[in-house]
Structure formats: structure tokens, C-alpha cells
Protein backbone atom coordinates (compact mmCIF):
# COMPACT_ATOMS: atom_id res chain seq x y z
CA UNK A 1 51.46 -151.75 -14.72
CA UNK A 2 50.01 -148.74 -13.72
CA UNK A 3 50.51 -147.59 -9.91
CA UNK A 4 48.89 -145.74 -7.34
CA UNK A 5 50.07 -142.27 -7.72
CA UNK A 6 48.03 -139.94 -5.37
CA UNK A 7 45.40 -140.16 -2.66
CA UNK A 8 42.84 -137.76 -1.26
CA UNK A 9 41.81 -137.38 2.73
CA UNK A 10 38.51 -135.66 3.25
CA UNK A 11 38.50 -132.90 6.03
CA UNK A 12 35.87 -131.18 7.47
CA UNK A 13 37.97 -128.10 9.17
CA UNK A 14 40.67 -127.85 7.16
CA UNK A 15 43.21 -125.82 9.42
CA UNK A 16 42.62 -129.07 12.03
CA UNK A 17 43.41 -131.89 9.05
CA UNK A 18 46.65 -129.89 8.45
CA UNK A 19 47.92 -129.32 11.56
CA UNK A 20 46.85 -132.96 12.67
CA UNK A 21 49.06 -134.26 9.86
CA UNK A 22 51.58 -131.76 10.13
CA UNK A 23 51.93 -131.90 13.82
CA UNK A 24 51.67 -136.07 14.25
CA UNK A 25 53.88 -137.02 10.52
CA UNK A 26 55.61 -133.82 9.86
CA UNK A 27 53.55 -133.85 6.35
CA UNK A 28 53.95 -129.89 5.15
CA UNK A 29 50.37 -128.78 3.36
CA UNK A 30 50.51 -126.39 0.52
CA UNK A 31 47.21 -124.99 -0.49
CA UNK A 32 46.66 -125.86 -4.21
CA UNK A 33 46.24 -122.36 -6.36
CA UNK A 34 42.85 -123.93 -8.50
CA UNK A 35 39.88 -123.16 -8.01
CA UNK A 36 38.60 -125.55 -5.56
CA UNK A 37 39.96 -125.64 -1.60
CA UNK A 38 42.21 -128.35 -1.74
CA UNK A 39 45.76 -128.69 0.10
CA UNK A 40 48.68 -130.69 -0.92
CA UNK A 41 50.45 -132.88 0.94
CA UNK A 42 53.94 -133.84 1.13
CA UNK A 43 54.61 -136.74 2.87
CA UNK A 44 57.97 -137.30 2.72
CA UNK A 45 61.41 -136.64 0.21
CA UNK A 46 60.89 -137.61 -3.42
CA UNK A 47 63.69 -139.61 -3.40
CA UNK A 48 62.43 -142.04 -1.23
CA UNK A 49 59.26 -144.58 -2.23
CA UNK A 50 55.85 -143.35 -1.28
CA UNK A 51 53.31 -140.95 -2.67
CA UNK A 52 52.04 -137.38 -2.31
CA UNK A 53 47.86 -136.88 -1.21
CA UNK A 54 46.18 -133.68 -1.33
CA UNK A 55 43.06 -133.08 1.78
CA UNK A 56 39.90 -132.00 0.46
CA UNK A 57 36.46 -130.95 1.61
CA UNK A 58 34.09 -133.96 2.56
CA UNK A 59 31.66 -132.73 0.51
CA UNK A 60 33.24 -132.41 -2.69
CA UNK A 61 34.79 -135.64 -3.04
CA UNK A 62 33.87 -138.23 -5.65
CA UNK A 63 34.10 -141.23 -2.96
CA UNK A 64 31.05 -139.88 -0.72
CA UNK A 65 33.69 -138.36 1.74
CA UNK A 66 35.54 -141.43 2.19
CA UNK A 67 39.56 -141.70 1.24
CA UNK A 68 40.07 -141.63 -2.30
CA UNK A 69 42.77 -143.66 -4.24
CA UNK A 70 44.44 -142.21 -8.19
CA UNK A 71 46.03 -144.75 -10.16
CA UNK A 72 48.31 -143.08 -13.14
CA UNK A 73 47.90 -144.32 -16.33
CA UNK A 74 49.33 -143.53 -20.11
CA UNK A 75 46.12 -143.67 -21.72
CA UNK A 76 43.16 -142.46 -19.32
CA UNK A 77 40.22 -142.92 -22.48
CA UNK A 78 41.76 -146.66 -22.62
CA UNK A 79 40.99 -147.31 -19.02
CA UNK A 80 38.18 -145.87 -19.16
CA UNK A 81 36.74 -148.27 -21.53
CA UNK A 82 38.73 -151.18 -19.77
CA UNK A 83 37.06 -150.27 -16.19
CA UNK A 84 33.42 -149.62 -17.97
CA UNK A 85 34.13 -153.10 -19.90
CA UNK A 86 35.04 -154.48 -16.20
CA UNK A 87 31.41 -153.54 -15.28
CA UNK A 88 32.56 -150.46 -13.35
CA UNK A 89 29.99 -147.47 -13.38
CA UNK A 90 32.04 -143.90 -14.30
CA UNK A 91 31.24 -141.31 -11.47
CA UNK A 92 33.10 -138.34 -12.80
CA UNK A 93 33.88 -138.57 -16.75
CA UNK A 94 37.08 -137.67 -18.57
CA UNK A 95 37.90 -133.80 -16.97
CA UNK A 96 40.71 -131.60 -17.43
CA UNK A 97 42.72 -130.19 -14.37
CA UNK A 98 44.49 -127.47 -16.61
CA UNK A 99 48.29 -127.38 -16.77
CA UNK A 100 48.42 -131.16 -15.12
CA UNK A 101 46.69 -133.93 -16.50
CA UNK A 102 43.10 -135.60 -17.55
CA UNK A 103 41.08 -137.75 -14.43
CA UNK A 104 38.02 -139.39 -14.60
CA UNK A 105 36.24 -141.58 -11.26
CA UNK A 106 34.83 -145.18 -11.28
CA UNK A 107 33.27 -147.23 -8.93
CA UNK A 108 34.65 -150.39 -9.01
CA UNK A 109 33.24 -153.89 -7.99
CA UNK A 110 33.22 -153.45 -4.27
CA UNK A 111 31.32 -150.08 -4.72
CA UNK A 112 35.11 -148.36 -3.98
CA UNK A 113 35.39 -144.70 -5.71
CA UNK A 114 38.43 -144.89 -7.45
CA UNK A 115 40.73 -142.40 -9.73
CA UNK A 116 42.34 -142.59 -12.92
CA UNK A 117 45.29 -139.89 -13.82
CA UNK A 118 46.84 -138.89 -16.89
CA UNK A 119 49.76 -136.53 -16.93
CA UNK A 120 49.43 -133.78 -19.98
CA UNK A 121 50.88 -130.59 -19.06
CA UNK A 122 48.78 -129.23 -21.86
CA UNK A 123 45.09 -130.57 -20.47
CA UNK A 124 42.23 -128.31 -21.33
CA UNK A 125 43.62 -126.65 -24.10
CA UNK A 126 42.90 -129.50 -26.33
CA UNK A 127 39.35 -130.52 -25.00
């Protein structure tokens, strides 16, 4: 069953969003070396349940600037089809983030901008 695995906050001045999180739930950012602004999140030990988020800027988010939602699964072309079979429209299609994974975007049936995540350390170099 796959789970949720990430989540993305939009910001619109990032140095507030991190020190708002960082002051109010002790989350420590890390700015992500890609080439997009994005910051990493982490929200707590990794030994204890919960999951990791990233902010990012309002304007380059997939959900329209609102909170976005990754689900990880094993096979991200099989969802794919399964969510497009569901009725779902695809908003970003299968893309590589290099060194990590594959992730693609779908808008589900309540018009929700959703993620899909594939771990593959060796993304992009077999596209």
C-alpha cells in the first residue's frame, strides 16, 4: 500500500517560512543543492513515525500554491496509468530529479494536486 512519503509548503519569503517553522516546531531547513530554490525540512528524528516536507516558492508549485502531498510508489509508470484510468488528469508527466527518483503530478477527483515518487538513485541517466 503505498504511503505518503513527502509534502511540500509553499512560501512566499522564504527566510520567514523557515524561521516560522524553525522557531514555532524546531523543524531545521536545509536548502536543497538542485537547481530550483527549494528547502528541506526535517521535522523530527527518523526513528520516530512521520515524514520529511521540503518549502517551495508559491509560484512554482504543481498544486497552484496550495500544500502539496507525494505518495511513494514501486512502479511510478504503473500509477500513472492507474490514476489516468481513475479519470485523473496528469499535471506534470513522468520527470527525473537526478540522483533521487522519478515524480509525476495528478489531479485527482476533488481537483487536489497530488504527487507520485519513485526512488532510483540512478534517475535521468536512463531517460
Amino acid at each position: 500500500m503505498p504511503k505518503i512519503v513527502h509534502f511540500e509548503l509553499p512560501f512566499d519569503d522564504a527566510e520567514r517560512a523557515n524561521r516560522f517553522y524553525a522557531e514555532v516546531f524546531g523543524w531545521e531547513s536545509h536548502k536543497w543543492e538542485g537547481p530550483h530554490e527549494y528547502y528541506l525540512q526535517e521535522t523530527g528524528p527518523l526513528e520516530e513515525p512521520g515524514i520529511g516536507g521540503a518549502l517551495a516558492p508559491r509560484e512554482r508549485m504543481a498544486s497552484g500554491g496550495g500544500t502539496h502531498i507525494v505518495i511513494g510508489v514501486d512502479d511510478l509508470d504503473a500509477y500513472v496509468a492507474k490514476v489516468t484510468a481513475a479519470g485523473c488528469d496528469i499535471v506534470t508527466p513522468r520527470t527525473a530529479i537526478p540522483g533521487v527518483g522519478w515524480f509525476a503530478d495528478f489531479r485527482d477527483t476533488e481537483g487536489n494536486v497530488m504527487g507520485l515518487f519513485q526512488r532510483d538513485d540512478e534517475a535521468a541517466s536512463r531517460e
